[in-house]
Protein backbone atom coordinates (compact mmCIF):
# COMPACT_ATOMS: atom_id res chain seq x y z
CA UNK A 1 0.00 0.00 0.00
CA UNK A 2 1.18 3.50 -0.95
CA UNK A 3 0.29 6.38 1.02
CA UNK A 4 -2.25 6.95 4.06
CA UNK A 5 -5.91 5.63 3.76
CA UNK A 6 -7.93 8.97 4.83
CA UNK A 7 -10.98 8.61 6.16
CA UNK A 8 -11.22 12.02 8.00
CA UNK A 9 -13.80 13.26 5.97
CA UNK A 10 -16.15 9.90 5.85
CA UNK A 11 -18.91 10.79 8.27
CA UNK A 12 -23.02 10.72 8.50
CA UNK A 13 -25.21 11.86 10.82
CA UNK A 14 -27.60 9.64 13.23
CA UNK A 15 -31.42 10.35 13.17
CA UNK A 16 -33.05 7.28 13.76
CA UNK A 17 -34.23 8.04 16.96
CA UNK A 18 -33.69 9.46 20.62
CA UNK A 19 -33.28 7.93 24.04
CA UNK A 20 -34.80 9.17 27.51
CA UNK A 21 -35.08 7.82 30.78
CA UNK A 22 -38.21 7.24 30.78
CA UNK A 23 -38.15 4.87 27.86
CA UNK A 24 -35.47 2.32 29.44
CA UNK A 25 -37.41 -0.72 31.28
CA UNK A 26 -36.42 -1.17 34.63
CA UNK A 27 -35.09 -4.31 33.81
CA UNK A 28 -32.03 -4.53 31.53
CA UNK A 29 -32.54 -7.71 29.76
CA UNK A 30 -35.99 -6.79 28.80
CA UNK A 31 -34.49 -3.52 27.29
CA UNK A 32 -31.97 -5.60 25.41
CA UNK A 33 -34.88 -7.67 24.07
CA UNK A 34 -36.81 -4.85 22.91
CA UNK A 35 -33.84 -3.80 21.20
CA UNK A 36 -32.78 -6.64 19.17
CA UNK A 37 -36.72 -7.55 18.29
CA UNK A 38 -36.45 -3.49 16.62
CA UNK A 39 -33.40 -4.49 14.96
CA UNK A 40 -35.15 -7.27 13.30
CA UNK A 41 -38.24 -5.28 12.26
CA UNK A 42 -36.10 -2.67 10.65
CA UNK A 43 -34.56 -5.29 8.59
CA UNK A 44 -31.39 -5.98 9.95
CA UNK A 45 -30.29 -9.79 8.92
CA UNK A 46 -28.19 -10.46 11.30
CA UNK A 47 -29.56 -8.80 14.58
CA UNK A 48 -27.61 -11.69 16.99
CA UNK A 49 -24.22 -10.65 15.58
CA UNK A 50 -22.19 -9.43 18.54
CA UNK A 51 -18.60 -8.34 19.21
CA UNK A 52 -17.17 -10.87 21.55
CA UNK A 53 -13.74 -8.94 23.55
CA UNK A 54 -11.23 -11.29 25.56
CA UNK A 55 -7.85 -10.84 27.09
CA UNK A 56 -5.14 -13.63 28.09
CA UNK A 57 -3.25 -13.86 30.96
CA UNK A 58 -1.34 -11.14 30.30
CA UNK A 59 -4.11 -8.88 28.98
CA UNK A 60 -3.66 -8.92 25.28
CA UNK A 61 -6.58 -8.59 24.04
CA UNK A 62 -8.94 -9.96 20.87
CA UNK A 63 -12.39 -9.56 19.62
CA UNK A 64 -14.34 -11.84 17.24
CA UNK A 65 -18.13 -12.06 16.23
CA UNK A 66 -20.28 -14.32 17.62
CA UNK A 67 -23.64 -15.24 17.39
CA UNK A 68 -26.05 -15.10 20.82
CA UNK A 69 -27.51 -18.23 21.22
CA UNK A 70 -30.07 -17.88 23.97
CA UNK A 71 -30.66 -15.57 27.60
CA UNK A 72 -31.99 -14.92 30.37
CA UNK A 73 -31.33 -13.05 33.62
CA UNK A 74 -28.93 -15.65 34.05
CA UNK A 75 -26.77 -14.01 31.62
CA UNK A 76 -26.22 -14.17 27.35
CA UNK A 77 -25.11 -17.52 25.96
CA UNK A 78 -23.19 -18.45 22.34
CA UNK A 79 -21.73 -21.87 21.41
CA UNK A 80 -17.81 -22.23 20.40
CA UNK A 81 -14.87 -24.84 20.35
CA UNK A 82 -13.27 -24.38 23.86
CA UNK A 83 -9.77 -25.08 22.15
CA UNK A 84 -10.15 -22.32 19.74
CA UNK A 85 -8.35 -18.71 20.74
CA UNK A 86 -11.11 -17.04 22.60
CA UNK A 87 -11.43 -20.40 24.52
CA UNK A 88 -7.78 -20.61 25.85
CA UNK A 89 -8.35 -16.93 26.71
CA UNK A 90 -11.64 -17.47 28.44
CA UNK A 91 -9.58 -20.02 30.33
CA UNK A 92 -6.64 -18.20 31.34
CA UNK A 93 -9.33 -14.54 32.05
CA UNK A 94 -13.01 -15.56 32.21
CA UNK A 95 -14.48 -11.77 31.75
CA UNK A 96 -15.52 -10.63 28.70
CA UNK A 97 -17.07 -7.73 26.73
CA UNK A 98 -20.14 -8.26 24.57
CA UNK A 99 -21.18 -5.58 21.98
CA UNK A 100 -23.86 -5.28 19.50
CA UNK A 101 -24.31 -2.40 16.61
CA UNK A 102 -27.44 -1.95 14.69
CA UNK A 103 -26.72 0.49 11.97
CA UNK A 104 -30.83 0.48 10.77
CA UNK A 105 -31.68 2.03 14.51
CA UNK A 106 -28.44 4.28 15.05
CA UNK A 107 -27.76 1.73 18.44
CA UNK A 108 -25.17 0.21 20.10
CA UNK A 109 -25.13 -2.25 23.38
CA UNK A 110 -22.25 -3.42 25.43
CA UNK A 111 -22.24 -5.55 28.38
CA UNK A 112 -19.32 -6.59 30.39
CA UNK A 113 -18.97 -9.81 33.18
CA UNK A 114 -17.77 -12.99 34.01
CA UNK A 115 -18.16 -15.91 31.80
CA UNK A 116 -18.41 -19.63 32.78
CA UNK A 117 -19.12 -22.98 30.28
CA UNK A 118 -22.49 -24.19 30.37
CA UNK A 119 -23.15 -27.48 31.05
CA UNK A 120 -22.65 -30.46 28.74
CA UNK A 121 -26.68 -31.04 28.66
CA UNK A 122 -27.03 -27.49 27.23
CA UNK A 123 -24.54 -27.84 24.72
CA UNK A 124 -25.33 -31.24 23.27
CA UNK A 125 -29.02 -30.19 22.97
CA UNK A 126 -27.50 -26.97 21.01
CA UNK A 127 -25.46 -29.29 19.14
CA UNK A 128 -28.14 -31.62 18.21
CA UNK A 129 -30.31 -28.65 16.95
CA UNK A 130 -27.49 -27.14 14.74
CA UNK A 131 -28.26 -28.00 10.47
CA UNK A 132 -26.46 -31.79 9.83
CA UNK A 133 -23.57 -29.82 7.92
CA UNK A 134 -22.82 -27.44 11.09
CA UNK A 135 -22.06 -30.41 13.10
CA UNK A 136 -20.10 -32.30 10.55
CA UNK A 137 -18.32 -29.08 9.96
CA UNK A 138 -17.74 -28.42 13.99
CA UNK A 139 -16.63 -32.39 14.39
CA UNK A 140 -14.23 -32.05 11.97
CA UNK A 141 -12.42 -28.92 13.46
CA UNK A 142 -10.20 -27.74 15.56
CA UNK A 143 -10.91 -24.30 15.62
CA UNK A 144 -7.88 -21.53 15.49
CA UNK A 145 -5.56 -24.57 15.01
CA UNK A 146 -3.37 -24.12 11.97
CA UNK A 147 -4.42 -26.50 8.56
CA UNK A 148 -2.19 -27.52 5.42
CA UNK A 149 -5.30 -26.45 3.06
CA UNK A 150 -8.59 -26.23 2.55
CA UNK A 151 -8.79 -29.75 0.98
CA UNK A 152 -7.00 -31.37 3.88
CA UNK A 153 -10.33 -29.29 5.82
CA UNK A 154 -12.88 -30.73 4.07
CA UNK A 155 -10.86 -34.29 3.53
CA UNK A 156 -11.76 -34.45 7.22
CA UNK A 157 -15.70 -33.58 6.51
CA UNK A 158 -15.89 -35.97 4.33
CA UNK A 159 -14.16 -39.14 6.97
CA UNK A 160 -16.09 -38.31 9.27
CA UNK A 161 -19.44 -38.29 7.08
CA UNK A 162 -17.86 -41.87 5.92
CA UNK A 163 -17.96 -42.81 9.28
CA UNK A 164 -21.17 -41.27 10.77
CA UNK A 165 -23.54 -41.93 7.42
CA UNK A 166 -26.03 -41.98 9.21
CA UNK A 167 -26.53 -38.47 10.30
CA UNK A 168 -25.01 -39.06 14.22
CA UNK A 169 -21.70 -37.67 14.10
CA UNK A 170 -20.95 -36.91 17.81
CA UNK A 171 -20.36 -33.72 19.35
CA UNK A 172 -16.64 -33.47 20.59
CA UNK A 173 -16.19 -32.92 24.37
CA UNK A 174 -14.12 -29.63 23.38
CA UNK A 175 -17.19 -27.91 22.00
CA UNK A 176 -19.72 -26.31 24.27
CA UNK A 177 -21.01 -23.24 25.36
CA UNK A 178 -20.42 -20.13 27.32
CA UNK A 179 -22.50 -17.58 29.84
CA UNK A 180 -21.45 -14.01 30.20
CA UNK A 181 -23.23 -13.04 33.54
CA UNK A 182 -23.93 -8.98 33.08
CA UNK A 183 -22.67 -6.88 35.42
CA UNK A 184 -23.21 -3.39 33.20
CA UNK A 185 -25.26 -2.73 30.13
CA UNK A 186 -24.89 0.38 28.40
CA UNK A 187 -27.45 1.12 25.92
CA UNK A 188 -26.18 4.05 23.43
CA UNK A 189 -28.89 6.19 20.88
CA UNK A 190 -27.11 7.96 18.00
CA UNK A 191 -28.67 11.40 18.14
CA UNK A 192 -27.29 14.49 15.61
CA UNK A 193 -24.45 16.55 15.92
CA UNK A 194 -22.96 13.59 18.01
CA UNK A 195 -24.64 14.44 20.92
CA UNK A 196 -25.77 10.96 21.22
CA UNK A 197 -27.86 8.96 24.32
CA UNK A 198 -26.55 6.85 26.74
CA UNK A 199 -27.66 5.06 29.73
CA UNK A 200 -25.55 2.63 31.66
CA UNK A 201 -27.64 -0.14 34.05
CA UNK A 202 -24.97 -1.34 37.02
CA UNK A 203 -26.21 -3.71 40.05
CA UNK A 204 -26.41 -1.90 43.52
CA UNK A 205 -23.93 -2.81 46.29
CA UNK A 206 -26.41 -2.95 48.45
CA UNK A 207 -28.80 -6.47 49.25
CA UNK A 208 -31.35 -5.77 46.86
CA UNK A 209 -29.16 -6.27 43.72
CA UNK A 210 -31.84 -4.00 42.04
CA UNK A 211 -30.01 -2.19 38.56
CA UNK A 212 -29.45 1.48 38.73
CA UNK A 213 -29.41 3.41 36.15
CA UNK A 214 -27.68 6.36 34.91
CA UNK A 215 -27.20 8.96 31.87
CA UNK A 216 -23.73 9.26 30.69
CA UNK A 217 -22.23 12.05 28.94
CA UNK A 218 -21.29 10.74 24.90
C-alpha cells in the first residue's frame, strides 16, 4: 500500500431516533430484548451478531463475532470450540465484553462480566439442533488450530461423514457453550451533531441487587 488511507472526511449523521429515561425498562434484559426484536423489524439480517472482547493472561486482548444463542437473567449464551483462541483466553481470564451495533436504529449495546461454560446437557441439545452440515463441519475442526489447506479441511468432513452416514456424528467434548453473567449494560442512541444517548444499568452494592441506572455524557 502506498500512502495513508484517509478517512477524515467519511462521516453521516444519526437520526433514527432518541433515548430518555423514561423509555429504558427497569429491567435490563428486557431492554436488550426490545432492542434486538427493533433491529429485526427494521430489517437488519443479522440482529444476533455481537462483538465478543477477551484478554489472556497477560491482557492482550482480541475480539471476534459471535452469534447469541439464547438468555436470560442468568446471563447471554453463544456456542464455540473451547480449544479455539477465545477459549484458551476465556480459560486463562473468564471476563468478557459483549457488543452489538445496529446500523438500521443508530444503536449500540455493550455488556461486560464474568463468563463460565455451560453445562454439557445445554450444549449437546444446542449441538443436536445445529443443520447436519454445522455439526459435521464443527466435528471435523479444531478451531484456530493451523491447517495444510482447505482440501486437507474438508478431507476431514468428508471421513467423518464416511464414518457417521447416518446423520449421528458426535459432538466433541471440546465444543460447548459459554455464559457471560452482566454486570453493566450500556445502551447508546445515536442522536445528531454527536450528541448521542446513553444510559448505563450497574447492580447496587447494596442487598437488593436492584439495577441502577444512569445517563452518561457521549
Amino acid at each position: 500500500m502506498e500512502g495513508e488511507i484517509d478517512h477524515r472526511s467519511t462521516r453521516r449523521d444519526f437520526t433514527h431516533g432518541e433515548l430518555h429515561r423514561h423509555d429504558l425498562d427497569s429491567n435490563p434484559f428486557q431492554q436488550l430484548a426490545t432492542w434486538l426484536a427493533a433491529a429485526t423489524e427494521a430489517g437488519n439480517f443479522d440482529a444476533t451478531a455481537m462483538v465478543l472482547a477477551t484478554a489472556d493472561a497477560d491482557g492482550h486482548p482480541d475480539a471476534r463475532y459471535v452469534l447469541l444463542k439464547h438468555f436470560d437473567e442468568q446471563g447471554l449464551c453463544w456456542y464455540s470450540d473451547q480449544r479455539s483462541q477465545k477459549g484458551q483466553e476465556l480459560a486463562a481470564n473468564p471476563h468478557a465484553a459483549l457488543v452489538f451495533y445496529w446500523p438500521e436504529n443508530d444503536r449500540q449495546v455493550r455488556i461486560n462480566g464474568p463468563v463460565e461454560p455451560l453445562d454439557t446437557a445445554a450444549a449437546e441439545s444446542y449441538f443436536q439442533q445445529r443443520p447436519s452440515r454445522s455439526r459435521y463441519s464443527a466435528a471435523a475442526s479444531i478451531q484456530s488450530q493451523v491447517i495444510a489447506s482447505r482440501a486437507d479441511l474438508e478431507a476431514r468432513v468428508a471421513e467423518l461423514q464416511q464414518r457417521y452416514p447416518e446423520d449421528n456424528v458426535p459432538r466433541n467434548p471440546a465444543w460447548g457453550g459459554y455464559r457471560l453473567i452482566p454486570e453493566r449494560f450500556e445502551f447508546w442512541q445515536g442522536r445528531r451533531d454527536r450528541l448521542h444517548d446513553r444510559f448505563v444499568y450497574r447492580r447496587s452494592g447494596d442487598a437488593s441487587h436492584a439495577w441502577l441506572i444512569e445517563r452518561l455524557m457521549p
